[in-house]
N, C-alpha and C. Protein backbone atom coordinates (compact mmCIF):
# COMPACT_ATOMS: atom_id res chain seq x y z
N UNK A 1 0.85 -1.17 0.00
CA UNK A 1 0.00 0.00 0.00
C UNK A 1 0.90 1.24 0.00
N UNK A 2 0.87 2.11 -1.02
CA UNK A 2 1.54 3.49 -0.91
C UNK A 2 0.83 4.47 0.48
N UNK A 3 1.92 4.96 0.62
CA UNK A 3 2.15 6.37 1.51
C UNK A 3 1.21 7.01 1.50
N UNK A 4 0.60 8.17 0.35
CA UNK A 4 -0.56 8.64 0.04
C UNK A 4 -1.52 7.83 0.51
N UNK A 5 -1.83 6.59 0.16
CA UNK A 5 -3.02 5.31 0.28
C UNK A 5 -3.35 5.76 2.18
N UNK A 6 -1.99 5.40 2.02
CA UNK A 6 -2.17 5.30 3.88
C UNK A 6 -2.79 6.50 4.53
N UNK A 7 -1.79 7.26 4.24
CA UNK A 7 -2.25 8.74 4.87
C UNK A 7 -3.97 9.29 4.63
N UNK A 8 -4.24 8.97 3.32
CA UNK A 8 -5.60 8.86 3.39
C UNK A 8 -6.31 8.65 4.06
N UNK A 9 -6.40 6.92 3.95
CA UNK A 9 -6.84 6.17 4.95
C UNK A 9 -6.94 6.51 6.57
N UNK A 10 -5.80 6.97 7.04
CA UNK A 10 -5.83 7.29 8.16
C UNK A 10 -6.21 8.92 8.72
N UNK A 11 -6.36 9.79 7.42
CA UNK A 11 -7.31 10.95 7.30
C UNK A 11 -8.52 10.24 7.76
N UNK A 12 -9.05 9.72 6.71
CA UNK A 12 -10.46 9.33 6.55
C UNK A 12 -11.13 8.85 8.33
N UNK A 13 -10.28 8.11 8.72
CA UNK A 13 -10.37 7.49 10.07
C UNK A 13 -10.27 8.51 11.02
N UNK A 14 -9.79 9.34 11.10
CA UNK A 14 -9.58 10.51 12.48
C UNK A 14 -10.69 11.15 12.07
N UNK A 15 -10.91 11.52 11.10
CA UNK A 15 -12.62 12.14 10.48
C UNK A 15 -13.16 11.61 11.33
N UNK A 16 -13.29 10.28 11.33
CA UNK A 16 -14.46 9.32 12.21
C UNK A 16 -14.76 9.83 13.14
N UNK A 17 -13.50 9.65 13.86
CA UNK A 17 -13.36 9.61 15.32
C UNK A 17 -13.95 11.22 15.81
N UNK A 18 -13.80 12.12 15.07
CA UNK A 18 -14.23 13.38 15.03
C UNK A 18 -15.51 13.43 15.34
N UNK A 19 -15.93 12.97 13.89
CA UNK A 19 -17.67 12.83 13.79
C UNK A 19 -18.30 12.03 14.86
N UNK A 20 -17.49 11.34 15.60
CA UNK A 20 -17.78 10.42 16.18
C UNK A 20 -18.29 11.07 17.89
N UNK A 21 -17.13 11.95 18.17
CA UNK A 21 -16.97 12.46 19.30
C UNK A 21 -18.35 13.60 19.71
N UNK A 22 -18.60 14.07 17.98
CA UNK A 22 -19.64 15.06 17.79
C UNK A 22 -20.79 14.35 18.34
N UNK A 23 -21.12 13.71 17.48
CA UNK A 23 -22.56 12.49 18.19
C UNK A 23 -22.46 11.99 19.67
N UNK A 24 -21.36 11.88 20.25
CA UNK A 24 -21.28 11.53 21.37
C UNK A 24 -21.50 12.95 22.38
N UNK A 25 -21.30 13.91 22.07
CA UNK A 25 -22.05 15.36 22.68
C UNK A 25 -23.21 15.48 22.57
N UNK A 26 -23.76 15.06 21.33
CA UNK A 26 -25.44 15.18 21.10
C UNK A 26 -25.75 14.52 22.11
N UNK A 27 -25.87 13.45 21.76
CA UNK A 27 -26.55 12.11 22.58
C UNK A 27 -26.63 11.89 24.29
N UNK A 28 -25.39 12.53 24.44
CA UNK A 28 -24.81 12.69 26.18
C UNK A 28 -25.07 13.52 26.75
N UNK A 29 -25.50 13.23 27.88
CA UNK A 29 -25.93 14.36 29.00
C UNK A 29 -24.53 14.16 30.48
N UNK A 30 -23.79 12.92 30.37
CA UNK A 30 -22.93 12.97 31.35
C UNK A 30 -21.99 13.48 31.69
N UNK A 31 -21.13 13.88 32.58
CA UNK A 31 -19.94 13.92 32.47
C UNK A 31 -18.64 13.17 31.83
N UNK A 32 -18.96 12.39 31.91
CA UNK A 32 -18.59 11.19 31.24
C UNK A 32 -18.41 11.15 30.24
N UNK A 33 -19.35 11.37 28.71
CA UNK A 33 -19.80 11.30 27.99
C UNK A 33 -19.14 12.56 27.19
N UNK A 34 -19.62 13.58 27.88
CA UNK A 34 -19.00 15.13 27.67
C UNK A 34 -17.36 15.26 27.46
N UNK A 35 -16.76 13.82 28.73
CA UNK A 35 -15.01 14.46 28.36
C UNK A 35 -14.90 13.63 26.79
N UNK A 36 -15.38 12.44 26.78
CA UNK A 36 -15.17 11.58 25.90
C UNK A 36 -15.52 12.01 24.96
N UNK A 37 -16.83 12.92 24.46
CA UNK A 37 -17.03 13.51 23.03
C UNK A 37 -15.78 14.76 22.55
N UNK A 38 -15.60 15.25 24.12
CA UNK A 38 -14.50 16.40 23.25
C UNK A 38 -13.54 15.95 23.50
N UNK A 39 -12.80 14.89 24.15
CA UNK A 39 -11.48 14.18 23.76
C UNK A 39 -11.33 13.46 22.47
N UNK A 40 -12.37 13.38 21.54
CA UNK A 40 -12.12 13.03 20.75
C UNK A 40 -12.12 13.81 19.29
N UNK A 41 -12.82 14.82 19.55
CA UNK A 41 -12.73 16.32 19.08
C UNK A 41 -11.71 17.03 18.80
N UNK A 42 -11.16 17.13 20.23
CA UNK A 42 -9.63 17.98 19.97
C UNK A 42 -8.44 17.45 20.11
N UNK A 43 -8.63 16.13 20.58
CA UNK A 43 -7.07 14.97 20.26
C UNK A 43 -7.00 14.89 19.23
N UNK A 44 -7.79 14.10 18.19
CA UNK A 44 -7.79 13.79 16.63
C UNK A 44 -7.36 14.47 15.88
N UNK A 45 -7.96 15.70 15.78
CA UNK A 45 -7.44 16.98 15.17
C UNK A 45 -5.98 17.31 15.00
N UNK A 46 -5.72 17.43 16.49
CA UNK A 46 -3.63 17.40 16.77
C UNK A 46 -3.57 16.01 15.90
N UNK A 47 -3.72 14.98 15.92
CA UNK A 47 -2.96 13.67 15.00
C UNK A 47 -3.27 14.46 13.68
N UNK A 48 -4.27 14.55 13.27
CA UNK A 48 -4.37 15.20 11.62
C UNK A 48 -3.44 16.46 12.15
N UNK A 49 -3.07 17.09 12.45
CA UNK A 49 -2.27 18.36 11.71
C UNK A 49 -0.48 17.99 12.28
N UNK A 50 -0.56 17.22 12.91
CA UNK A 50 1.01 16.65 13.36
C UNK A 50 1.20 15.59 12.26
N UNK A 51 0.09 14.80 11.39
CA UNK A 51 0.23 13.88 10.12
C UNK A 51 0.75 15.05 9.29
N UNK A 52 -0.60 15.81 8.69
CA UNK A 52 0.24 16.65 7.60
C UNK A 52 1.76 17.02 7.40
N UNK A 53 1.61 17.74 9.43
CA UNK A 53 3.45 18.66 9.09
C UNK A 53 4.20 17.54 8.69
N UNK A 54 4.15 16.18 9.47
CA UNK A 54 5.17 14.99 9.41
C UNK A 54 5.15 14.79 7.58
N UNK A 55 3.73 14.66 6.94
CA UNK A 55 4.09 14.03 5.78
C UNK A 55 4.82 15.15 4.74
N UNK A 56 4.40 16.78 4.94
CA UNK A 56 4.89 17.88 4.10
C UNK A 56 6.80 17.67 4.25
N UNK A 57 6.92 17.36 5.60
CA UNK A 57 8.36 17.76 5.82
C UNK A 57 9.49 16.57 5.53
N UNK A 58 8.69 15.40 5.59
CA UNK A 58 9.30 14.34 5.27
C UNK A 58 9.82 13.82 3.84
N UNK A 59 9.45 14.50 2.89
CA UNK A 59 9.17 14.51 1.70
C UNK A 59 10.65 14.11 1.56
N UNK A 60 10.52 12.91 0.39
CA UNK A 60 12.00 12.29 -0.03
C UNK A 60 12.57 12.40 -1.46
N UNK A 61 13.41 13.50 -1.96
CA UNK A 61 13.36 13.73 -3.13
C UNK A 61 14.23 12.61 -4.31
N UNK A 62 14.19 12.28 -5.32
CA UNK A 62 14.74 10.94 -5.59
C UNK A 62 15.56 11.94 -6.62
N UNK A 63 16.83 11.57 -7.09
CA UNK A 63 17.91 12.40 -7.65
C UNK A 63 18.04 11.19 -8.58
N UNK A 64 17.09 10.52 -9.97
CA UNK A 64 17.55 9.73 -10.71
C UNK A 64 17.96 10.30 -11.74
């Protein structure tokens, strides 16, 4: 599986977890519920923008 493929993929997935965290605020009235919808809100987010910088900066130039 290519690099791109992946990184996708694992875009696509922190999305989830995003959307995920959102519904879990709707739905919840607990405390409980409340840390867990926005821990998943604003953790995810940091992995997507610590992915990008990692994949922008990592960039491997091939000298053929």
């Amino acid at each position: 599986m290519s690099k791109q493929l992946r990184l996708v993929m694992a875009i696509i997935i922190m999305i989830g977890f995003v959307l995920n965290g959102i519904y879990i605020l709707k739905i919840s009235n607990t405390i409980t519920g409340q840390v867990i919808g926005w821990s998943n809100i604003i953790f995810f987010p940091s992995f997507l923008v610590w992915t990008f910088i990692k994949y922008m900066t990592n960039k491997k130039v091939n000298h053929n």
